[in-house]
N, C-alpha and C. Protein backbone atom coordinates (compact mmCIF):
# COMPACT_ATOMS: atom_id res chain seq x y z
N UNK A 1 -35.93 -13.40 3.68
CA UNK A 1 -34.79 -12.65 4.21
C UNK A 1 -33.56 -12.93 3.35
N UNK A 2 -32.53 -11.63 2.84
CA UNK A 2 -31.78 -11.89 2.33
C UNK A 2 -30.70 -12.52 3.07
N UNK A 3 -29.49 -13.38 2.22
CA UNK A 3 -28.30 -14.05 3.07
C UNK A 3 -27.02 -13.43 2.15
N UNK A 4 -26.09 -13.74 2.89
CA UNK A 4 -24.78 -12.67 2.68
C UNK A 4 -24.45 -14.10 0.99
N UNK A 5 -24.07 -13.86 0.17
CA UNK A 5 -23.26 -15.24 -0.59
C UNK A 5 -21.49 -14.49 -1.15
N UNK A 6 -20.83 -15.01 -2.02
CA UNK A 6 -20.14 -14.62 -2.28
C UNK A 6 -19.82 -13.76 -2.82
N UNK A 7 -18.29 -12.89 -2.80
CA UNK A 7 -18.37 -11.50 -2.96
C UNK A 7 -18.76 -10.69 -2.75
N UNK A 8 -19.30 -10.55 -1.50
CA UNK A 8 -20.26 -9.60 -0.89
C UNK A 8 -21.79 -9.41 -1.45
N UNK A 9 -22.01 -10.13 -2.23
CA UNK A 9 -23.48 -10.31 -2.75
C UNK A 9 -24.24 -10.82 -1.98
N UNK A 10 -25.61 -9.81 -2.07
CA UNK A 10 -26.76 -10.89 -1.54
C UNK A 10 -27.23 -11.95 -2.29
N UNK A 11 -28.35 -12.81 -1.79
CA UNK A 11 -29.25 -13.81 -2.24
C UNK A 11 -29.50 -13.11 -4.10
N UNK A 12 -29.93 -11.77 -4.06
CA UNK A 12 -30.39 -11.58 -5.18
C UNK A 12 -29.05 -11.20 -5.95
N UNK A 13 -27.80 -11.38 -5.76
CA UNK A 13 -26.95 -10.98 -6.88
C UNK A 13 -26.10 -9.58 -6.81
N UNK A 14 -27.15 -8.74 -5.95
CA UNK A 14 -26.55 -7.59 -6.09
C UNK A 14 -25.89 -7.16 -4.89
N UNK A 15 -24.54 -6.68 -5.11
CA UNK A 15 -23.80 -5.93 -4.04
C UNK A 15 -23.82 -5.53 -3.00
N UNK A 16 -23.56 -6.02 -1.87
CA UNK A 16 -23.69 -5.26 -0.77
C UNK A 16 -22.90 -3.57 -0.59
N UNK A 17 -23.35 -2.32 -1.41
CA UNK A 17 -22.39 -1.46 -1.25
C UNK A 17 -22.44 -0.28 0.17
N UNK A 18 -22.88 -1.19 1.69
CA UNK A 18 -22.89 -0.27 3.00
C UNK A 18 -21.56 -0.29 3.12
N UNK A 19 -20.67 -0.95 2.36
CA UNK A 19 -19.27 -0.14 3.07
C UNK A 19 -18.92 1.05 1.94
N UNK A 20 -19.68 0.87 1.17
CA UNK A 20 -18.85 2.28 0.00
C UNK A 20 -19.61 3.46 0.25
N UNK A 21 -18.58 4.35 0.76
CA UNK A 21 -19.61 6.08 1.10
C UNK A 21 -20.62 6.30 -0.27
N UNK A 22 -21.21 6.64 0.06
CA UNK A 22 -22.89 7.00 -0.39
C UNK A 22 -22.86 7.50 -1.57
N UNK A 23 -21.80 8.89 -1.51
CA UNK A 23 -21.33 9.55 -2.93
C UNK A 23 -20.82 8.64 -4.36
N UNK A 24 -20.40 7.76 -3.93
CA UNK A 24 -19.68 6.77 -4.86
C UNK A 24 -21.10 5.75 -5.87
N UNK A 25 -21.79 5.03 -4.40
CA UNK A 25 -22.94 4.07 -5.03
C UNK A 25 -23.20 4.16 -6.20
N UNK A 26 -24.10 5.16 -6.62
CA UNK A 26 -24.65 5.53 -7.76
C UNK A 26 -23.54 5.70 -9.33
N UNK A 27 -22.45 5.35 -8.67
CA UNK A 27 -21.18 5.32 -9.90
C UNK A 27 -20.58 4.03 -10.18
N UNK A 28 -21.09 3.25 -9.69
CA UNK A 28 -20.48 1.73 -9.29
C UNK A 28 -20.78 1.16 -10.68
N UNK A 29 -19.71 0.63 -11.72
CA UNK A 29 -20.02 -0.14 -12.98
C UNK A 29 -20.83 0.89 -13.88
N UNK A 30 -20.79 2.33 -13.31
CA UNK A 30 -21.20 3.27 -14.43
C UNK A 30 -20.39 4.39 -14.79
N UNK A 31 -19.46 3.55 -16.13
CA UNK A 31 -18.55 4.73 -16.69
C UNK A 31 -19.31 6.09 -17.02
N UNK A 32 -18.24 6.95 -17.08
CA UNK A 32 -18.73 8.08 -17.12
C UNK A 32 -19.59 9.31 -16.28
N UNK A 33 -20.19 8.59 -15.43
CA UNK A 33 -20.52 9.13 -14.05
C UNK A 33 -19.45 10.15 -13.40
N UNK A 34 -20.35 10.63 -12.74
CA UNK A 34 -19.52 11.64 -12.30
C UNK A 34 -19.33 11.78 -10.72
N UNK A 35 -18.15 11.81 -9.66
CA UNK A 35 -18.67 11.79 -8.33
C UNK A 35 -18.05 13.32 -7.60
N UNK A 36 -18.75 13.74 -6.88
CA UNK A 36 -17.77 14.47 -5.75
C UNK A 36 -17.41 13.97 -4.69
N UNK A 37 -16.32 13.91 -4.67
CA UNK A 37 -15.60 13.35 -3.03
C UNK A 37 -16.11 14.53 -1.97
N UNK A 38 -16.55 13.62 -0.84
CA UNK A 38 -16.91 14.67 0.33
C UNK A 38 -15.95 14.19 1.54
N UNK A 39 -15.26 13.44 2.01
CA UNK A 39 -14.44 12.66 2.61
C UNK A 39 -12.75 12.33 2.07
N UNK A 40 -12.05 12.15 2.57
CA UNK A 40 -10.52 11.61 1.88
C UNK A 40 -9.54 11.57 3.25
N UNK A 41 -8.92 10.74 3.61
CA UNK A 41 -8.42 9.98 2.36
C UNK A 41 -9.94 9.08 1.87
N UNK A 42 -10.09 8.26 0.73
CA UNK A 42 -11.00 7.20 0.83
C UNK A 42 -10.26 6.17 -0.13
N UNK A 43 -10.40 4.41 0.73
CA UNK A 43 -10.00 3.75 -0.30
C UNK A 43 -11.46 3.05 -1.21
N UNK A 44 -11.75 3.11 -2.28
CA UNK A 44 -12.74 1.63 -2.89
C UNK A 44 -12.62 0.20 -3.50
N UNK A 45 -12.73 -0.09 -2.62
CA UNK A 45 -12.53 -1.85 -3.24
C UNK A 45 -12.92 -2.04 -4.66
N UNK A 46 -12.29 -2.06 -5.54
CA UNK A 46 -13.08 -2.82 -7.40
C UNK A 46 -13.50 -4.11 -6.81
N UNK A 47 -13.71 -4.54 -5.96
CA UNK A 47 -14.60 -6.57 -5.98
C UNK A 47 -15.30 -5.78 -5.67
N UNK A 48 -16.27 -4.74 -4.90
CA UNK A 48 -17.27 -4.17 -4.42
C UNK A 48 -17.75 -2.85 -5.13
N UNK A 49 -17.01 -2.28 -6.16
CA UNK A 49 -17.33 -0.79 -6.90
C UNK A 49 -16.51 -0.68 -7.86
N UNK A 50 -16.74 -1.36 -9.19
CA UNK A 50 -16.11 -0.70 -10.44
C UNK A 50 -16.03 0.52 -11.25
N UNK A 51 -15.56 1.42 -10.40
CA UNK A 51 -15.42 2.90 -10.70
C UNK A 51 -13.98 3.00 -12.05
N UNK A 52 -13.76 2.31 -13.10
CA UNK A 52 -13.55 2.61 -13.91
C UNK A 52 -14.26 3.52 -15.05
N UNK A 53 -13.68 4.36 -15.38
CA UNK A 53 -14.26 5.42 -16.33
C UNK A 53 -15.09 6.29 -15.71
N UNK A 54 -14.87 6.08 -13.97
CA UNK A 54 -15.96 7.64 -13.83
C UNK A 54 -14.75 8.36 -12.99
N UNK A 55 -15.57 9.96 -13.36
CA UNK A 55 -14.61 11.21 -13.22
C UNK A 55 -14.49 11.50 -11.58
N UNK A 56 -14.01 11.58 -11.18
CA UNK A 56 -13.75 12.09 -9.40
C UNK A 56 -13.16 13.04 -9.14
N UNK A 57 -14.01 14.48 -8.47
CA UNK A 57 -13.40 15.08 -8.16
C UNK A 57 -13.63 15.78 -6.79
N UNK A 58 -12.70 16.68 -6.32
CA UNK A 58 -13.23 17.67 -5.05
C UNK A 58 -12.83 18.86 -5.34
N UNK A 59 -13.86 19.57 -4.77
CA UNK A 59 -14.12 21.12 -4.94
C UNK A 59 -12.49 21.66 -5.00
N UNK A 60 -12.41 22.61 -5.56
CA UNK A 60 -11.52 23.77 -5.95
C UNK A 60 -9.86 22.74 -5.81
N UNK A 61 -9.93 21.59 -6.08
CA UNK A 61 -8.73 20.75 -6.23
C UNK A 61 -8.51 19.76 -7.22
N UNK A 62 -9.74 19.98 -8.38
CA UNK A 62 -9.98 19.14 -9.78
C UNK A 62 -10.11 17.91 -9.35
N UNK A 63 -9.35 17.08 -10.35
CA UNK A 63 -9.98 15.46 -10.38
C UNK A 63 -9.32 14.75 -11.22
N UNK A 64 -10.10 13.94 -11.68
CA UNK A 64 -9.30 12.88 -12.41
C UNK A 64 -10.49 11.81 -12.92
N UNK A 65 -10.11 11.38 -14.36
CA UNK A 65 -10.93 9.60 -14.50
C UNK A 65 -10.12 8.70 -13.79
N UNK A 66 -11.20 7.90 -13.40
CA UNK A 66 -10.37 6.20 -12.97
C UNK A 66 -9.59 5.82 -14.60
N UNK A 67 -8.90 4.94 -14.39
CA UNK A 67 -8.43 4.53 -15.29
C UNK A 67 -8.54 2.85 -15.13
N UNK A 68 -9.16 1.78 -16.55
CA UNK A 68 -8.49 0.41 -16.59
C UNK A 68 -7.60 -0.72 -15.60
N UNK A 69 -6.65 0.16 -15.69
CA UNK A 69 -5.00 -0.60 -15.26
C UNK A 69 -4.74 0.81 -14.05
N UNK A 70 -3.96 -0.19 -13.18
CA UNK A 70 -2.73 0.38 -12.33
C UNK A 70 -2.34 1.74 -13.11
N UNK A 71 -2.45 3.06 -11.98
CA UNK A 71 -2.09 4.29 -12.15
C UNK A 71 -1.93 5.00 -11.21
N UNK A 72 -1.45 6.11 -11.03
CA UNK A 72 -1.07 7.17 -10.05
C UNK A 72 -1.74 8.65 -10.92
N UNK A 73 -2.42 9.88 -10.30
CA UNK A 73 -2.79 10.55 -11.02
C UNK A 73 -2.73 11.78 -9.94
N UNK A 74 -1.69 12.58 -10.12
CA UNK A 74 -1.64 13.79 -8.80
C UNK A 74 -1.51 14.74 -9.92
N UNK A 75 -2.73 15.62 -9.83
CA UNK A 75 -2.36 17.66 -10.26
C UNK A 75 -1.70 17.81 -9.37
N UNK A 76 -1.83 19.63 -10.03
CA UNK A 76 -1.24 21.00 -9.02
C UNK A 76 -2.29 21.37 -8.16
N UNK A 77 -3.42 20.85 -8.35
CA UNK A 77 -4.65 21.10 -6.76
C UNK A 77 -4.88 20.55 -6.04
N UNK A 78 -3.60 19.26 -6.00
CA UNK A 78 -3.62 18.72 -4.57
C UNK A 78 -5.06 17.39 -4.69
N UNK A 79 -4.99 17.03 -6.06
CA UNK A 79 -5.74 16.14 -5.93
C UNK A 79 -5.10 14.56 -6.16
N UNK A 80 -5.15 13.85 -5.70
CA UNK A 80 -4.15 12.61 -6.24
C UNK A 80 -5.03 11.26 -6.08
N UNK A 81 -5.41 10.56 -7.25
CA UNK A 81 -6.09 9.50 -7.39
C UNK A 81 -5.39 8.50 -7.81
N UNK A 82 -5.68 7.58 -7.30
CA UNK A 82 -4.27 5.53 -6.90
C UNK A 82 -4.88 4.49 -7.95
N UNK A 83 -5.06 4.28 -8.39
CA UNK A 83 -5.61 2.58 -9.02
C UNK A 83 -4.61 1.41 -8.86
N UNK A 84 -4.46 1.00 -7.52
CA UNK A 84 -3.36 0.00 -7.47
C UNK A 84 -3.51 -1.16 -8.00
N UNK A 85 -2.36 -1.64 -8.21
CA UNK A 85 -2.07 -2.67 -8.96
C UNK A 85 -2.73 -4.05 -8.37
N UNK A 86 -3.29 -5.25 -9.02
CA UNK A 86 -3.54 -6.25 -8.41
C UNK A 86 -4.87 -6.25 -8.22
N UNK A 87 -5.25 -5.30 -7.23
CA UNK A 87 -6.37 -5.20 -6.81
C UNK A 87 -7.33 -3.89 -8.13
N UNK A 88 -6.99 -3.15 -8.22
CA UNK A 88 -7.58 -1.67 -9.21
C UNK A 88 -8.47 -1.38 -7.73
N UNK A 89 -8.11 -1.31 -6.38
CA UNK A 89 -8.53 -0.84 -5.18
C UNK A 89 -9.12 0.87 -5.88
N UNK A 90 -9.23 1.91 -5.70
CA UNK A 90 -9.15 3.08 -6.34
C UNK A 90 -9.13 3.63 -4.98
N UNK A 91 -8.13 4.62 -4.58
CA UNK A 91 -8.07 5.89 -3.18
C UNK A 91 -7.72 6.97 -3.86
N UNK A 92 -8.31 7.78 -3.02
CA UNK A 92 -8.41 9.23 -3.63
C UNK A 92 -7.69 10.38 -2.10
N UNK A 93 -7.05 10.78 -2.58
CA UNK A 93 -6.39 11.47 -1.22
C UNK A 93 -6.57 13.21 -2.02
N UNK A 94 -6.41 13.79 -1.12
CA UNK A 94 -6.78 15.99 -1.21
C UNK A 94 -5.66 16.46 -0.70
N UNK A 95 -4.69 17.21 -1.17
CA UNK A 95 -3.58 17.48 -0.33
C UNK A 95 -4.32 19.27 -0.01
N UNK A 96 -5.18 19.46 1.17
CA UNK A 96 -6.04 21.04 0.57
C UNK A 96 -4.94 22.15 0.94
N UNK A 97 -3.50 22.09 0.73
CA UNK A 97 -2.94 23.12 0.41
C UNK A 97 -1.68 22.75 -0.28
N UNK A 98 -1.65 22.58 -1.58
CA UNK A 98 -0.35 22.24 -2.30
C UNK A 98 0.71 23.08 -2.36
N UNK A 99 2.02 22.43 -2.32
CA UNK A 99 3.21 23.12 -1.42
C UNK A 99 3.62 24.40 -2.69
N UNK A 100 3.72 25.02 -1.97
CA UNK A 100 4.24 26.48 -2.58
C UNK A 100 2.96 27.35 -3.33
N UNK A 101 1.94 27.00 -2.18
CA UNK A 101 0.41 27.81 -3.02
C UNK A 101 0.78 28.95 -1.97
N UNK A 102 0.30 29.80 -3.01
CA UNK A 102 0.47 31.48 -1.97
C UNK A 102 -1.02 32.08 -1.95
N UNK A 103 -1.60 31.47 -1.10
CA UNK A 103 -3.12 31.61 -0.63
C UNK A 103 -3.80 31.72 1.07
């Protein structure tokens, strides 16, 4: 039976990722990956999902790469992606009607 150890790792090393929505997993420490957000706001922990260098986006509101370092990253489609400082936490928020859209 596995046991919880540090950093959210199991016995074998690898990550516990049941708190990171499902869409994300498969991007965790793999730049370049690609995700669609199905949910938002969402925050991701970097001690639990190194989503540096992969692309995130949601339908008809574009996206963005993670970035390295501390960033802020808002288009005109109401998409706005965080890499806060300290932590490189990564949240992704959808604003699904950006102000002065005539739609």
């Amino acid at each position: 039976m596995g046991g919880m150890g540090a950093h959210g790792e199991d016995d074998t090393g690898l990550a516990d990722l049941s708190a990171i929505p499902e869409e994300f997993r498969a991007a965790c420490g793999r730049p370049g990956s690609r995700v669609i957000v199905r949910h938002f706001p969402v925050t991701i922990p970097h001690a639990l999902c190194d989503l540096t260098g992969v692309a995130l986006s949601y339908p008809r509101h574009g996206g963005a790469t993670v970035t390295k370092g501390p960033s802020m990253i808002w288009n005109s489609g109401g998409f706005k992606l965080t890499v806060h400082p300290g932590t490189l936490d990564v949240t992704v928020e959808v604003r699904l009607r950006p102000p002065g859209a005539n739609y």
